[in-house]
N, C-alpha and C. Protein backbone atom coordinates (compact mmCIF):
# COMPACT_ATOMS: atom_id res chain seq x y z
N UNK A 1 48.55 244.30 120.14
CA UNK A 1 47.96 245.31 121.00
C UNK A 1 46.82 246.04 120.28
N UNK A 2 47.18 246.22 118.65
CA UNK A 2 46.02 247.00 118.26
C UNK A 2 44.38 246.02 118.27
N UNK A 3 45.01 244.74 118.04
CA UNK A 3 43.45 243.52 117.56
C UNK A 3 43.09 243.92 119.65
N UNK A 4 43.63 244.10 120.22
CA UNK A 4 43.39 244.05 121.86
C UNK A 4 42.40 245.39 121.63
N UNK A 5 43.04 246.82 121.59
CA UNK A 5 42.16 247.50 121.45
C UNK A 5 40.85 247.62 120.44
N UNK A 6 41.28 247.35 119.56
CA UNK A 6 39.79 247.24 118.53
C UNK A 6 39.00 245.96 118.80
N UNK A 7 39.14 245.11 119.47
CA UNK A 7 38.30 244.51 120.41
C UNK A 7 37.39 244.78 121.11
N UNK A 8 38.41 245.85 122.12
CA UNK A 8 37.30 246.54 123.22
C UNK A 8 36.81 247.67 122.96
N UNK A 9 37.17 248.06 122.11
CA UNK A 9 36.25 249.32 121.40
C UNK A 9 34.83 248.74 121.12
N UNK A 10 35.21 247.49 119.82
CA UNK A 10 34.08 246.75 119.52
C UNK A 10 33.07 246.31 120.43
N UNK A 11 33.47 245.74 120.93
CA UNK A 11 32.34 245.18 122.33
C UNK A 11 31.70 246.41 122.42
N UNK A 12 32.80 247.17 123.04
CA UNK A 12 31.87 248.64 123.86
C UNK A 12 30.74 249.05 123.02
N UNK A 13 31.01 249.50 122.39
CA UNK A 13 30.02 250.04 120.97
C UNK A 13 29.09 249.05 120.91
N UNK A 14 29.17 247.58 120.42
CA UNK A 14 28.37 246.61 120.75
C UNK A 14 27.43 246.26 121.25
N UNK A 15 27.68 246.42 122.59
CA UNK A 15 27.05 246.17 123.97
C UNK A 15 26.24 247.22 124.29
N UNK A 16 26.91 248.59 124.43
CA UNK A 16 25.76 249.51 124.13
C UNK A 16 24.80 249.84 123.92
N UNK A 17 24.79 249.23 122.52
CA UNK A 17 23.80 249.64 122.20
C UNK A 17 22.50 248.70 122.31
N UNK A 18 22.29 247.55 123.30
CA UNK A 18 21.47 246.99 123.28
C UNK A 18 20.86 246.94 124.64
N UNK A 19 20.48 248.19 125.20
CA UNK A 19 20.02 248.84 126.14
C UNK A 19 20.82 248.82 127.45
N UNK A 20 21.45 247.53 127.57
CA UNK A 20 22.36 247.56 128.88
C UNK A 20 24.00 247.71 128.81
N UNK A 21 24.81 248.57 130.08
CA UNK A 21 25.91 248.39 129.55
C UNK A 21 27.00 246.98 129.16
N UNK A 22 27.98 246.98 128.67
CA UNK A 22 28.81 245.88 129.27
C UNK A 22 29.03 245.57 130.25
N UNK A 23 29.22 246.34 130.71
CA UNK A 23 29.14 246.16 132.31
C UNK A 23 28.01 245.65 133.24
N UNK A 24 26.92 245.76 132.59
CA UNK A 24 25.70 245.02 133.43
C UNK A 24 26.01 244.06 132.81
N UNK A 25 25.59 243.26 131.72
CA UNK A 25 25.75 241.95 130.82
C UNK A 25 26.97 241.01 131.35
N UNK A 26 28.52 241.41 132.02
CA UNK A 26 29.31 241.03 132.29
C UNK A 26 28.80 240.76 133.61
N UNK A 27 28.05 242.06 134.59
CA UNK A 27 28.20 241.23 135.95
C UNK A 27 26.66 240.20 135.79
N UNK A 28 25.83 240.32 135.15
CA UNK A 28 24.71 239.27 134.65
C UNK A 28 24.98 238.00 134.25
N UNK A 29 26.04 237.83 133.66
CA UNK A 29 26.58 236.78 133.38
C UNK A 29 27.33 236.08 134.20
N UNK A 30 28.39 236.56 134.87
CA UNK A 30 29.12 236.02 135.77
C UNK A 30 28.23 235.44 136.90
N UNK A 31 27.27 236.48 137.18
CA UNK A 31 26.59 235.80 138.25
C UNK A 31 25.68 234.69 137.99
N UNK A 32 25.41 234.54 136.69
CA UNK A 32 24.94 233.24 136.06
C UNK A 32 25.68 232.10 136.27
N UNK A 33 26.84 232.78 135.94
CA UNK A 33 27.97 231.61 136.06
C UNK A 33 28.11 230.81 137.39
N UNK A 34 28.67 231.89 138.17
CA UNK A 34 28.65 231.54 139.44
C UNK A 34 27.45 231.03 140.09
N UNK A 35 26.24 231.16 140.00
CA UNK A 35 24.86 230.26 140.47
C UNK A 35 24.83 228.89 139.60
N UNK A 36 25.34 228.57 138.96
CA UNK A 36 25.41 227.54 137.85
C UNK A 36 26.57 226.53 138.67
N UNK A 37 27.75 226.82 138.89
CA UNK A 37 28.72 226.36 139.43
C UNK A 37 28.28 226.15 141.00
N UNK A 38 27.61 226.97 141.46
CA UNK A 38 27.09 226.48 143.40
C UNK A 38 26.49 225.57 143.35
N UNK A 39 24.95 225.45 142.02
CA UNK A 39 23.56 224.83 141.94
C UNK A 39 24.15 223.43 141.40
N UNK A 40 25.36 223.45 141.01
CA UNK A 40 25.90 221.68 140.81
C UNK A 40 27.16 221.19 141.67
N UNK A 41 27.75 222.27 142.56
CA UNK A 41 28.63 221.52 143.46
C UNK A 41 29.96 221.74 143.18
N UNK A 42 30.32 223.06 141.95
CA UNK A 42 31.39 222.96 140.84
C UNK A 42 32.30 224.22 141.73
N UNK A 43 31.63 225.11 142.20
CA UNK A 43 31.94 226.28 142.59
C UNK A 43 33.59 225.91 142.87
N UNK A 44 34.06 225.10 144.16
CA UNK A 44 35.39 224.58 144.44
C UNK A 44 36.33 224.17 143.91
N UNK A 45 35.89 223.57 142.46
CA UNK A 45 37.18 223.53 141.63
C UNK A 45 37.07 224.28 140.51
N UNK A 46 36.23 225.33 140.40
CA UNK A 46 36.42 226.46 139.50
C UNK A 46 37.13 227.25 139.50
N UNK A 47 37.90 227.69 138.20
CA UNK A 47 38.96 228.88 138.39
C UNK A 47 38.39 230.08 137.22
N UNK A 48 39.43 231.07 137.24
CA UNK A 48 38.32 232.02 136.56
C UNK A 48 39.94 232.70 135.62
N UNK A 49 39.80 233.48 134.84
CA UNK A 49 40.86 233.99 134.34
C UNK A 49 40.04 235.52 134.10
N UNK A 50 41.48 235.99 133.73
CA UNK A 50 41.40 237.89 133.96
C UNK A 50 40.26 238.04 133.26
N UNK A 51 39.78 237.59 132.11
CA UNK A 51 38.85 237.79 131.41
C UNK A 51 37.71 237.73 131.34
N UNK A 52 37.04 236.68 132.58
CA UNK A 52 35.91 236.54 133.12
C UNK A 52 35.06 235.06 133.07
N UNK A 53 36.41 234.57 132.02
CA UNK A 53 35.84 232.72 132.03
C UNK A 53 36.28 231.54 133.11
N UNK A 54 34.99 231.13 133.45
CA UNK A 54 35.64 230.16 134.32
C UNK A 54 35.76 229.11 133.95
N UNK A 55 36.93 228.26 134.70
CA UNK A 55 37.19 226.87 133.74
C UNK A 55 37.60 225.86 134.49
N UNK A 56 37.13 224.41 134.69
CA UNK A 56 37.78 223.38 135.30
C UNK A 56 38.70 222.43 134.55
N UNK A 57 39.37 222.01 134.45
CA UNK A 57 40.31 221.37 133.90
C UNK A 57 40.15 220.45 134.26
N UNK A 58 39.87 219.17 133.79
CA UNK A 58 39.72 217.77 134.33
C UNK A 58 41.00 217.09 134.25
N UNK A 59 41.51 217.47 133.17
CA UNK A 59 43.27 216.47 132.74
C UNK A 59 43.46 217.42 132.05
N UNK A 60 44.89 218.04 132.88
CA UNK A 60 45.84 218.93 131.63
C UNK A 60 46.43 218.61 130.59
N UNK A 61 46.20 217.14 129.95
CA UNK A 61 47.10 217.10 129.06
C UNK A 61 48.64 217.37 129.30
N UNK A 62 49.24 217.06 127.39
CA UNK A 62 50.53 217.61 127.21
C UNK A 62 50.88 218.59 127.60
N UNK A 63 51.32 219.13 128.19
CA UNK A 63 51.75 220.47 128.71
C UNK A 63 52.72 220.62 127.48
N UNK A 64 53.79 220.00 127.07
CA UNK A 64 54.56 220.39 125.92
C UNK A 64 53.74 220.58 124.46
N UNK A 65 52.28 220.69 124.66
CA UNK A 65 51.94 220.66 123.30
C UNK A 65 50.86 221.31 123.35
N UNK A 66 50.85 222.47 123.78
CA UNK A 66 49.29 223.41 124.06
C UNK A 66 49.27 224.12 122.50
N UNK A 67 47.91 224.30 121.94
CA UNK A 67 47.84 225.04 121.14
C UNK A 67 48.10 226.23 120.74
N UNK A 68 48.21 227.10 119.70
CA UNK A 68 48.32 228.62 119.55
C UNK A 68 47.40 228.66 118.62
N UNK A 69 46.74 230.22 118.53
CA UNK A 69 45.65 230.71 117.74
C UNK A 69 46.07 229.82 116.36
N UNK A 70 46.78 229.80 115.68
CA UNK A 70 47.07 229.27 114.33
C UNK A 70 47.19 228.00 114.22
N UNK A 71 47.55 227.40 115.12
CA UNK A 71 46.99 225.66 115.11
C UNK A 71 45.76 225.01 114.57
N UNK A 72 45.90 223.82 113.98
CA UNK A 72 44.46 223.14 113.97
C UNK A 72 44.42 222.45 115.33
N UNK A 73 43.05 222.21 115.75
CA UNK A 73 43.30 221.83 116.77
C UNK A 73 42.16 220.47 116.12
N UNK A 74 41.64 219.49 116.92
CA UNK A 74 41.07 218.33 116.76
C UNK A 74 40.59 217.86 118.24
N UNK A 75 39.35 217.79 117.76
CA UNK A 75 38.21 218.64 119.58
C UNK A 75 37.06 217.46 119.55
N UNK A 76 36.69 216.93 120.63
CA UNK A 76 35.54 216.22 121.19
C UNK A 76 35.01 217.66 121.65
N UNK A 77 33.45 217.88 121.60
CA UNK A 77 32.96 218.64 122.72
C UNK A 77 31.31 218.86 122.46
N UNK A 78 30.87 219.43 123.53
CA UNK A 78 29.41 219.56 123.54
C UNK A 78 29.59 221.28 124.45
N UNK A 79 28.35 221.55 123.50
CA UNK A 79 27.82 223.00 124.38
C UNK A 79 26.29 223.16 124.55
N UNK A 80 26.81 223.92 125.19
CA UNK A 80 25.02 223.69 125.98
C UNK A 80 25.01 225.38 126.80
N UNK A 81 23.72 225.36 127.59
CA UNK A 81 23.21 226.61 128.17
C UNK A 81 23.46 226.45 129.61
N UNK A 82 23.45 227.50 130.09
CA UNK A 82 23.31 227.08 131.90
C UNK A 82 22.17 226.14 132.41
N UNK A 83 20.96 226.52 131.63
CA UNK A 83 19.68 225.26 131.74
C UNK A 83 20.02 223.79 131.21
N UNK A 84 20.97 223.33 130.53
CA UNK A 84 21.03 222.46 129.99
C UNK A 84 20.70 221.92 128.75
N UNK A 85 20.08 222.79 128.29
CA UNK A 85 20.07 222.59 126.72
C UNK A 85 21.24 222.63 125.77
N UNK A 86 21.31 221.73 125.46
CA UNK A 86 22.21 220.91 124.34
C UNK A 86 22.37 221.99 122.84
N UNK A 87 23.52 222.96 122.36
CA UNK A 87 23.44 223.86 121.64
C UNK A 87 23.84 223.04 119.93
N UNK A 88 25.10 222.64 121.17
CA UNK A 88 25.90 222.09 120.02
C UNK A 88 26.60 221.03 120.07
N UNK A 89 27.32 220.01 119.39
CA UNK A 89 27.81 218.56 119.30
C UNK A 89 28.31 217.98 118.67
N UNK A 90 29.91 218.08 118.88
CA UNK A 90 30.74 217.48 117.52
C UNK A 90 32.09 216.42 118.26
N UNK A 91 31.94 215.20 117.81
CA UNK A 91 33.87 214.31 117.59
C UNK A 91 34.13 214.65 116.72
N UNK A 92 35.34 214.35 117.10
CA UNK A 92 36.39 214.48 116.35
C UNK A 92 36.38 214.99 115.04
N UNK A 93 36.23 216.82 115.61
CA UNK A 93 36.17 217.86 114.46
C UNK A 93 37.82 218.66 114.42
N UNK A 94 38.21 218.89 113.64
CA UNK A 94 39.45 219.87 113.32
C UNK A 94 38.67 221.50 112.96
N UNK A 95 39.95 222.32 113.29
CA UNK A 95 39.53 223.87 112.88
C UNK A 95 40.08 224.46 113.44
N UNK A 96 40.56 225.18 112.96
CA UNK A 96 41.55 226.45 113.54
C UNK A 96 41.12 227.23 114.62
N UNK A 97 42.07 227.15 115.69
CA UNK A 97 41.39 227.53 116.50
C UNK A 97 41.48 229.17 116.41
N UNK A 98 41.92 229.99 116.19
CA UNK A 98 42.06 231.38 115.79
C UNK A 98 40.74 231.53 114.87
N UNK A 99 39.69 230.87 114.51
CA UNK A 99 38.60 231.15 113.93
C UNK A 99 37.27 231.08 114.73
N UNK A 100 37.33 230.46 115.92
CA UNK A 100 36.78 230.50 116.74
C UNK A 100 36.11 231.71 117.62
N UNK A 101 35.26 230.83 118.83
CA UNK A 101 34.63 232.86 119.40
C UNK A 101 36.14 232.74 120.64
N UNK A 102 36.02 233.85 120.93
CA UNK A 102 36.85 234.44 122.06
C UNK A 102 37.51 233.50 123.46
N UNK A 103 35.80 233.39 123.86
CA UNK A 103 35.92 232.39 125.16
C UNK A 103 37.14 230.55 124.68
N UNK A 104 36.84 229.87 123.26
CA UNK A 104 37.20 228.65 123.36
C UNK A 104 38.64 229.03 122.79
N UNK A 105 39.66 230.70 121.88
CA UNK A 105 40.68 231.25 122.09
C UNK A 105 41.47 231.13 123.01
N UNK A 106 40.62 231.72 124.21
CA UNK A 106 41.45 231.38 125.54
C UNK A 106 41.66 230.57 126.34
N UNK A 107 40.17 229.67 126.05
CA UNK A 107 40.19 228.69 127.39
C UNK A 107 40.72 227.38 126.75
N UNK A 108 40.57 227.18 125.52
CA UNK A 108 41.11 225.88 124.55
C UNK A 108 42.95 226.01 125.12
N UNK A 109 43.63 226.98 124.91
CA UNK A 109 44.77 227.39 125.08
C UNK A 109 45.14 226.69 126.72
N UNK A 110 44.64 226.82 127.69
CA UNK A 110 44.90 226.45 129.00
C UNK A 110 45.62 224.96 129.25
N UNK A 111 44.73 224.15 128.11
CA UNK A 111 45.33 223.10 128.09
C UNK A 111 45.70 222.42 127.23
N UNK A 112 46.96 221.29 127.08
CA UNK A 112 47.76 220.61 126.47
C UNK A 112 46.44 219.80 125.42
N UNK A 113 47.80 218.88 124.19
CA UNK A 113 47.18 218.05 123.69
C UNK A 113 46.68 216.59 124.62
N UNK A 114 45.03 216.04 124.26
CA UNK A 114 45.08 215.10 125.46
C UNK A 114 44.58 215.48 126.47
N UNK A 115 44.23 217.01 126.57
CA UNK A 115 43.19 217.65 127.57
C UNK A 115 41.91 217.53 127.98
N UNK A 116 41.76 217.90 128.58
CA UNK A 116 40.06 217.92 129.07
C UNK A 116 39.36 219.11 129.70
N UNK A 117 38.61 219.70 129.50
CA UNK A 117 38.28 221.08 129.67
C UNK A 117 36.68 221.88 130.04
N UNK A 118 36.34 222.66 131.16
CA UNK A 118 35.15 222.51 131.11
C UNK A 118 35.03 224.24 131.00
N UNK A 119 34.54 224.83 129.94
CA UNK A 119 34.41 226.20 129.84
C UNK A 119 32.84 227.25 130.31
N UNK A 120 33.16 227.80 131.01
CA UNK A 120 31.89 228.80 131.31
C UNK A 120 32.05 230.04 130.87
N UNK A 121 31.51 230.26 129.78
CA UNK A 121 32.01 231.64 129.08
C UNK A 121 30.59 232.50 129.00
N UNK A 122 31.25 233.62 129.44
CA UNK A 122 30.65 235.31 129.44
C UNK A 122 29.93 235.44 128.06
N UNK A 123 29.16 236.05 127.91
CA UNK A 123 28.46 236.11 126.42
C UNK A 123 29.19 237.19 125.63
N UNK A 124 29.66 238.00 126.05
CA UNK A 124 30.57 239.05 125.04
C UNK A 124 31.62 238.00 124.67
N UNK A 125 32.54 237.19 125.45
CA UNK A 125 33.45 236.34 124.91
C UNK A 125 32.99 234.82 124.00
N UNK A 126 31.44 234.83 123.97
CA UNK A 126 30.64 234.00 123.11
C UNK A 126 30.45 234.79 121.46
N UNK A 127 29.04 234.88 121.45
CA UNK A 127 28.49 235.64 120.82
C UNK A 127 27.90 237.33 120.84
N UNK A 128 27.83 237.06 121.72
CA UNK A 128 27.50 238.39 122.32
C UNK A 128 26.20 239.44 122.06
N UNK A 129 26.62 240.31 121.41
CA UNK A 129 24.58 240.90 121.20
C UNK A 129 24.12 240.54 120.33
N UNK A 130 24.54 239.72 119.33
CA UNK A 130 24.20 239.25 118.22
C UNK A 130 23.23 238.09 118.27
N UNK A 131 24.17 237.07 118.97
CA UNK A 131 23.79 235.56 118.99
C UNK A 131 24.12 234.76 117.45
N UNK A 132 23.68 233.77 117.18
CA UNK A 132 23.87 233.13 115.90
C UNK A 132 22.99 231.54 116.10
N UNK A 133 22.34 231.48 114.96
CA UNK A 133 21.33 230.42 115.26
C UNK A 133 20.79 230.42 115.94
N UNK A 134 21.13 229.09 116.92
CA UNK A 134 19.94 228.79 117.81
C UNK A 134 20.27 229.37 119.20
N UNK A 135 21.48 230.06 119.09
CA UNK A 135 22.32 230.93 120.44
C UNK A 135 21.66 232.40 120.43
N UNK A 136 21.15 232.84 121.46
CA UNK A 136 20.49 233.83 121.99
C UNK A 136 21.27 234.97 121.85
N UNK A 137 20.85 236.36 121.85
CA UNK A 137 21.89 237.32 122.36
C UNK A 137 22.48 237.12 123.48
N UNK A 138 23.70 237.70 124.34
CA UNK A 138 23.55 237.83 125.68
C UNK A 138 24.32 236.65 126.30
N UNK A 139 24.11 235.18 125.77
CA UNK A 139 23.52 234.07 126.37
C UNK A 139 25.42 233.61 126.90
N UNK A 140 24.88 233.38 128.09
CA UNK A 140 26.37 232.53 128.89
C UNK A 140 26.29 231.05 128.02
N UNK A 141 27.24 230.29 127.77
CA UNK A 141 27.58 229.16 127.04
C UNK A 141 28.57 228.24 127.96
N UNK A 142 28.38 226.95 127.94
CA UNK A 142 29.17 225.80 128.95
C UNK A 142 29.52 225.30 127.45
N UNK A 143 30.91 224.85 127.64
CA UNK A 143 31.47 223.88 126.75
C UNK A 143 32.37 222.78 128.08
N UNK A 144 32.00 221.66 127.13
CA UNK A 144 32.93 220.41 127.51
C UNK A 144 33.85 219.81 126.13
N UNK A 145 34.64 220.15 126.63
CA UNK A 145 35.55 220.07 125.53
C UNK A 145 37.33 218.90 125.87
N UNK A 146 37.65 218.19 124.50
CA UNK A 146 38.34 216.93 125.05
C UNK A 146 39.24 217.43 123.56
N UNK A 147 40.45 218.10 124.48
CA UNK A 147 40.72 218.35 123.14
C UNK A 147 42.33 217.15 122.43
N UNK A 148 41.73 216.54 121.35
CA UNK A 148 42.41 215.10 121.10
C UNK A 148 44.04 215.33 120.47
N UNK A 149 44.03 216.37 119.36
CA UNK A 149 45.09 217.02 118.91
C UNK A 149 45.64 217.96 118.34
N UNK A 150 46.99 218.61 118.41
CA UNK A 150 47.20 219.78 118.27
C UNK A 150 48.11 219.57 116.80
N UNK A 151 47.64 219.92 116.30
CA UNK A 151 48.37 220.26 114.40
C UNK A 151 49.41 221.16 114.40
């Protein structure tokens, strides 16, 4: 409960201070999201969780073998932008998933070993005002993610 609150403290403070609230950036994003998901046909089998990521599930996998933050996990996946630019690109990589950003925490978790996963994540649950590399502040992030095994 306390990593929950010093979370959202963090953000808040965060977000702040980079002229808009969280609250604009969250509904900016979502609505990114959601025009992203109409403009390819996705909108209908999108689901969304309390947190603001939406996610399609292509194959749930193991259901008896979903990850937890402290797992290694062992991941096919590609990320990219709502435009389509290609961020990032890795097989068959291992890494804890508890080291990860926020959005692939929760949405990696949804499904079993043997999964398949399509993530639309909020930029506070990305990177957020920061960015890193070649990732923008702000910036909504798509992952396709195949996740192979759970350690």
């Amino acid at each position: 409960m306390r990593y929950i609150l010093f979370f959202g403290l963090f953000l808040s403070l965060s977000l702040s201070s980079c002229g808009k609230s969280a609250e604009e950036i969250f509904e900016e994003d979502t609505m990114e999201i959601i025009d992203y998901l109409n403009d390819n046909g996705l909108s209908d089998e999108a689901l969304v969780t309390s947190t603001g990521i939406y996610y399609i599930i292509d194959a749930p996998g193991n259901q008896d073998k979903k990850p937890n933050l402290n797992n290694n996990v062992t991941c096919n996946y590609k990320g990219y932008f709502p435009d389509g630019e290609v961020f990032d690109e890795n097989d068959n990589i291992t890494f804890v998933l508890g080291n990860t950003i926020e959005g692939w925490r929760q949405g990696i978790r949804l499904i079993g070993e043997g999964g398949t996963i399509r993530l639309y994540i909020p930029s506070a649950l990305g990177y957020g005002t920061q960015g890193v590399n070649s990732i923008p502040k702000n910036q909504v992030l798509i992952f396709e993610v195949d996740l192979l095994k759970v350690n």
